[in-house]
N, C-alpha and C. Protein backbone atom coordinates (compact mmCIF):
# COMPACT_ATOMS: atom_id res chain seq x y z
N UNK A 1 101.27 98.67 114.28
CA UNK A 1 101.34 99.75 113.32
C UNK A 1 99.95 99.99 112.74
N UNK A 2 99.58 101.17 112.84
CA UNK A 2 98.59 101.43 112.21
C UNK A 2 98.54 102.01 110.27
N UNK A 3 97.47 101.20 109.63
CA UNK A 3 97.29 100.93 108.31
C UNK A 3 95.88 102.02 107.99
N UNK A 4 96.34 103.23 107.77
CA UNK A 4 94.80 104.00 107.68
C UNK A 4 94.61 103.74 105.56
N UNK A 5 93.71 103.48 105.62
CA UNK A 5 93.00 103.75 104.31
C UNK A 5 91.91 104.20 103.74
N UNK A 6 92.06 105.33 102.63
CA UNK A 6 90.58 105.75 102.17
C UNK A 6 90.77 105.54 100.81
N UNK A 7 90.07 105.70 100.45
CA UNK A 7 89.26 105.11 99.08
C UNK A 7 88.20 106.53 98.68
N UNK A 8 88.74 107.46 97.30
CA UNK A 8 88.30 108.36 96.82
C UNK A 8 86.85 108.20 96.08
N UNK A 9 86.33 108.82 96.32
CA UNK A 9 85.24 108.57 95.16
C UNK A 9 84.38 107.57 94.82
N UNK A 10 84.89 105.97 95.67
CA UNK A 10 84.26 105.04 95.66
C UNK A 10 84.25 104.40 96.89
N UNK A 11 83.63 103.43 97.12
CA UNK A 11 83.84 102.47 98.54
C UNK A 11 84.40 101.13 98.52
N UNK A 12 85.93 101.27 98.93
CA UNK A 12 86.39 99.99 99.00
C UNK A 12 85.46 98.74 99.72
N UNK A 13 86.07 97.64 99.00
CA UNK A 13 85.39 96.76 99.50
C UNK A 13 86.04 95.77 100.59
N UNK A 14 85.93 95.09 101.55
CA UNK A 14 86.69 94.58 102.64
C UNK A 14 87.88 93.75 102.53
N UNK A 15 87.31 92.65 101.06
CA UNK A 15 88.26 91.76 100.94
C UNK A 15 89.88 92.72 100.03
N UNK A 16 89.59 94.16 99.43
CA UNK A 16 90.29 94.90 98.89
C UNK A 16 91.01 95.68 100.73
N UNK A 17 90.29 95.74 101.39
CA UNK A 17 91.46 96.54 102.21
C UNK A 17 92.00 95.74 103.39
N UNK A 18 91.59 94.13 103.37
CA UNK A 18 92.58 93.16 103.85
C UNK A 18 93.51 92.94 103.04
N UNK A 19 93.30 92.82 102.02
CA UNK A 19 94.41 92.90 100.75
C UNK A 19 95.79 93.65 100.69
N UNK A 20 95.33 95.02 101.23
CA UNK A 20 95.94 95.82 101.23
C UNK A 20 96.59 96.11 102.81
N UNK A 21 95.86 95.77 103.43
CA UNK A 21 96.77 95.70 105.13
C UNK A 21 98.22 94.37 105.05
N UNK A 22 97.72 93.28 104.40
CA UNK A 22 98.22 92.71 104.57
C UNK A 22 99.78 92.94 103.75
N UNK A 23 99.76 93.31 102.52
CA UNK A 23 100.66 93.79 101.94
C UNK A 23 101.64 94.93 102.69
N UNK A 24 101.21 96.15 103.16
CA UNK A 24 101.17 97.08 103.88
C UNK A 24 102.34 96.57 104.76
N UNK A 25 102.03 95.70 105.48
CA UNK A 25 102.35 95.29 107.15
C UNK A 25 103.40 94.83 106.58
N UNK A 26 103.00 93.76 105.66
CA UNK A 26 104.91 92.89 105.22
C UNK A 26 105.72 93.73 105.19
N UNK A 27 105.39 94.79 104.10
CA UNK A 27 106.29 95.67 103.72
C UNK A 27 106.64 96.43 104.87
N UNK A 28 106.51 96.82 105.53
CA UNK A 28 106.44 98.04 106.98
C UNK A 28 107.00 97.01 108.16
N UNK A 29 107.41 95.67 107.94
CA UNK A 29 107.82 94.51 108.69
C UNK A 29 109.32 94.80 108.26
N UNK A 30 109.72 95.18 107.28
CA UNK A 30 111.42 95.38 106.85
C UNK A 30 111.62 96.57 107.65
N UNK A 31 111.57 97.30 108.31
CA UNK A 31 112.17 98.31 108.93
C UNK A 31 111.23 98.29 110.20
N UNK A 32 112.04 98.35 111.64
CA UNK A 32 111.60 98.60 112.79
C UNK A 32 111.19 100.06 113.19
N UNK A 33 111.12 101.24 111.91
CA UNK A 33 111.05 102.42 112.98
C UNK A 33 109.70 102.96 111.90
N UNK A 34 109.04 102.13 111.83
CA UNK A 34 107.80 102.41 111.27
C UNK A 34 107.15 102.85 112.09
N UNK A 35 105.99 103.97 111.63
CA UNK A 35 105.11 104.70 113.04
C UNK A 35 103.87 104.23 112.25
N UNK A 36 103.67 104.42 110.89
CA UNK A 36 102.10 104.32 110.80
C UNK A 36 102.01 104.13 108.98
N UNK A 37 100.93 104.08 108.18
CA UNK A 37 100.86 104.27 107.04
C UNK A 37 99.72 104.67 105.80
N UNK A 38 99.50 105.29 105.59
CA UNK A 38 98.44 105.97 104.92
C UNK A 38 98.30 105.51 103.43
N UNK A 39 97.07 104.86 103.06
CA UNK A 39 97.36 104.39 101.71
C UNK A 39 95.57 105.06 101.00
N UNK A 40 95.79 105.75 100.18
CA UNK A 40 94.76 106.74 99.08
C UNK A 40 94.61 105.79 98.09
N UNK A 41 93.28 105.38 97.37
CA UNK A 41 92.75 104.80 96.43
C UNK A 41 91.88 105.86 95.60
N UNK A 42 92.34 106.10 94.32
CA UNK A 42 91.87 106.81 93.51
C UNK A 42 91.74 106.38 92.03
N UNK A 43 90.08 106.92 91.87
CA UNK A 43 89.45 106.34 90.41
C UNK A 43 90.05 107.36 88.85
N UNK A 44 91.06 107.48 88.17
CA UNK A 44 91.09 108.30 87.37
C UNK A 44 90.05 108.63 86.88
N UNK A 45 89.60 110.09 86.58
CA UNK A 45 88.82 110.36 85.65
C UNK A 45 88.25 109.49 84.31
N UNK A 46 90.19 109.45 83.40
CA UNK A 46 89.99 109.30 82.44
C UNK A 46 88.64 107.43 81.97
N UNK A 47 88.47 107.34 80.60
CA UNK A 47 88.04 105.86 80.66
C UNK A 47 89.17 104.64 80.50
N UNK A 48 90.38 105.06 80.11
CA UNK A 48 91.29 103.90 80.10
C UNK A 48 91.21 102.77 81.01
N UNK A 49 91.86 101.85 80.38
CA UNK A 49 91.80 100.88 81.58
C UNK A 49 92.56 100.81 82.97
N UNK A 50 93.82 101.75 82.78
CA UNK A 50 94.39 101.71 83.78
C UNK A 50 94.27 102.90 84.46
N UNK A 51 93.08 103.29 85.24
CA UNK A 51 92.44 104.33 85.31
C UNK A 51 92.57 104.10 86.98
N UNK A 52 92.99 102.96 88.03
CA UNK A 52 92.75 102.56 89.09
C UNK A 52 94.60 103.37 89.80
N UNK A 53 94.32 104.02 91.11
CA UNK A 53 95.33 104.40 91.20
C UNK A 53 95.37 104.68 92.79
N UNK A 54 97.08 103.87 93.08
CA UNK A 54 97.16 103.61 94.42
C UNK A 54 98.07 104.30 95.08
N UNK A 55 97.80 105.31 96.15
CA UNK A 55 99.47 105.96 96.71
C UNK A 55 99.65 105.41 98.08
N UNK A 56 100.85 104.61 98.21
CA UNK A 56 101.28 104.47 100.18
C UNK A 56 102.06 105.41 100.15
N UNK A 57 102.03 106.28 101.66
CA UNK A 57 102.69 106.71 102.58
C UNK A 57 102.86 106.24 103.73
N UNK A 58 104.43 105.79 104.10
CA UNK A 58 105.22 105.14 105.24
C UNK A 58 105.66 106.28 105.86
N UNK A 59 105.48 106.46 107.02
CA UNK A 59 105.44 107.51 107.58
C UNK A 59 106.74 106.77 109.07
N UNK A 60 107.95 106.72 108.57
CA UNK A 60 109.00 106.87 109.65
C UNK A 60 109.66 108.00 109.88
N UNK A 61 110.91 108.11 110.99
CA UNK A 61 111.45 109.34 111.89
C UNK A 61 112.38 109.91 110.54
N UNK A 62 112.15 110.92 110.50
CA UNK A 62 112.88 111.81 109.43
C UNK A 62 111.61 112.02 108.27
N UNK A 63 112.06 111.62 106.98
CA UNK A 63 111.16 112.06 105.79
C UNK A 63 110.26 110.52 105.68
N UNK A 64 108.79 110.99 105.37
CA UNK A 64 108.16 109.48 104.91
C UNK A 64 108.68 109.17 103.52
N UNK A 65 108.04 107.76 102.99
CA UNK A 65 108.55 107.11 101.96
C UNK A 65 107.10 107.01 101.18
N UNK A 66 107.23 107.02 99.72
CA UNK A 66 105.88 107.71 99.18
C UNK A 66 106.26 106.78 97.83
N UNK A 67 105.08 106.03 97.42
CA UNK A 67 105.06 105.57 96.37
C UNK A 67 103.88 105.38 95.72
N UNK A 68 103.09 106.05 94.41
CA UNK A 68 101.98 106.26 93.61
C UNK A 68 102.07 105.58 92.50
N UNK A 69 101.26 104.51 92.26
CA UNK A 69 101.42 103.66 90.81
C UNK A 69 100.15 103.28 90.31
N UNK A 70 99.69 103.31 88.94
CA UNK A 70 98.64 103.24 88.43
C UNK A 70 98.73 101.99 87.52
N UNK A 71 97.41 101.30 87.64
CA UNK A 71 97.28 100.03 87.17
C UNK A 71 95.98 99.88 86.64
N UNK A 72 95.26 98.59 86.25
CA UNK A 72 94.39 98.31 85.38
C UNK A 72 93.31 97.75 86.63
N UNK A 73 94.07 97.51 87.93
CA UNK A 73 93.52 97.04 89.26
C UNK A 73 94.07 97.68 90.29
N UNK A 74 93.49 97.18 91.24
CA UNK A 74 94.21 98.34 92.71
C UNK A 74 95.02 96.96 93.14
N UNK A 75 94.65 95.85 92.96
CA UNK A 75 95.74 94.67 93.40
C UNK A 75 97.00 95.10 93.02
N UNK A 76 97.05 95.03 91.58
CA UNK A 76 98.13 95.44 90.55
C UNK A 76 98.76 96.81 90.81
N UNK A 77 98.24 97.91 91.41
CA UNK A 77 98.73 99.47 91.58
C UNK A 77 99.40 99.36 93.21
N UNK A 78 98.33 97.98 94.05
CA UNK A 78 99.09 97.53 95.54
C UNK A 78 100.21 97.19 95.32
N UNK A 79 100.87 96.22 94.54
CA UNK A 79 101.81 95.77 94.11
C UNK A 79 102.70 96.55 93.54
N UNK A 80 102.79 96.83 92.82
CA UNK A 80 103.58 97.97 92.16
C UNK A 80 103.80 98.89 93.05
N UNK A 81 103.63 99.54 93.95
CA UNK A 81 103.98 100.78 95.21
C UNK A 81 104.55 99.87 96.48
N UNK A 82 104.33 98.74 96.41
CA UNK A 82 104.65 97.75 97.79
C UNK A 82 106.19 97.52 97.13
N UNK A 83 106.74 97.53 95.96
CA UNK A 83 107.79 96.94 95.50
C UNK A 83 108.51 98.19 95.35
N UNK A 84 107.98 99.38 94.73
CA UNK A 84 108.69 100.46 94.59
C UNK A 84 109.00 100.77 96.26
N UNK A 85 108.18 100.86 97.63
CA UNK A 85 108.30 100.98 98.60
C UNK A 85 109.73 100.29 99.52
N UNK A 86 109.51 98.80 98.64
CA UNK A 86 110.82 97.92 99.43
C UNK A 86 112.15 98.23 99.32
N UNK A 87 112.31 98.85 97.71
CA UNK A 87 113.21 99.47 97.09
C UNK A 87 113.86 100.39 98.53
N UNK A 88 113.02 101.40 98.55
CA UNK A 88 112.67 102.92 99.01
C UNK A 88 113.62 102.55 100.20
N UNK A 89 112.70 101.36 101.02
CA UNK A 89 113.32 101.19 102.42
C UNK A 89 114.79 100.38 102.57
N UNK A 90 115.15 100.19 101.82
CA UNK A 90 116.28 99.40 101.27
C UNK A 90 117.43 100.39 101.51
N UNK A 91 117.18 101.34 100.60
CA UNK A 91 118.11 102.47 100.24
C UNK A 91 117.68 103.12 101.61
N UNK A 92 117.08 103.42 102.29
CA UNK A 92 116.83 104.15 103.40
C UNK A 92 117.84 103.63 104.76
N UNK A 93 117.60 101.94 104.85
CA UNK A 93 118.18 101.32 105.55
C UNK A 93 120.02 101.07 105.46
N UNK A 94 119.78 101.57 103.94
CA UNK A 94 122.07 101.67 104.14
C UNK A 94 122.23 102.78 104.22
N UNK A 95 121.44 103.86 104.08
CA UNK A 95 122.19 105.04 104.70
C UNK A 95 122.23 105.47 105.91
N UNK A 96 121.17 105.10 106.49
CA UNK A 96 121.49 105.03 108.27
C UNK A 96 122.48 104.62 108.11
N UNK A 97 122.85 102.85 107.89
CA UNK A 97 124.09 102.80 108.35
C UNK A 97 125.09 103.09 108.15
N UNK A 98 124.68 103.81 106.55
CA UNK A 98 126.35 104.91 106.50
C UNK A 98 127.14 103.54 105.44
N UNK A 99 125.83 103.02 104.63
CA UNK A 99 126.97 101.92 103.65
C UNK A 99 126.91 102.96 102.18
């Protein structure tokens, strides 16, 4: 499966987008009809602290699965969209089967 990532406005750094593959893959490991996944790193404008902001797109057959969460870190905004994501595929996975 391919893990594309960009990083807005700044330049991720390596040990941040192993970080983030690796998370990625687990998550995209619960469902077999994964094609690919696109994950955007974006610096809010504002100065707050939780100004760091992460969106995945899981891109399987029918509609992708999309989750954007903002944090004080991109670890913390990885996390938070990897969990909202598991959710996502959860509920995705009983309605195929019609539970």
């Amino acid at each position: 499966m391919k893990v594309s990532i960009s990083s807005l406005h700044f330049k991720a750094d390596r040990k941040l987008e192993d970080f983030i593959r690796e998370k990625v893959t687990k998550v995209s490991s619960l469902f077999d009809g994964v094609i690919g996944s696109d994950v955007t790193l974006k610096l809010d404008q504002s100065i707050t602290n939780g100004n760091k902001i992460a969106e995945i797109r899981i891109q399987i057959p029918g509609n992708d699965l999309f989750a954007k969460k903002q944090a004080k870190t991109f670890e913390e905004a990885i996390d938070s969209a990897v969990d909202a994501l598991k959710k996502q595929i959860t509920r995705h996975k009983e309605k195929v089967k019609g539970l």
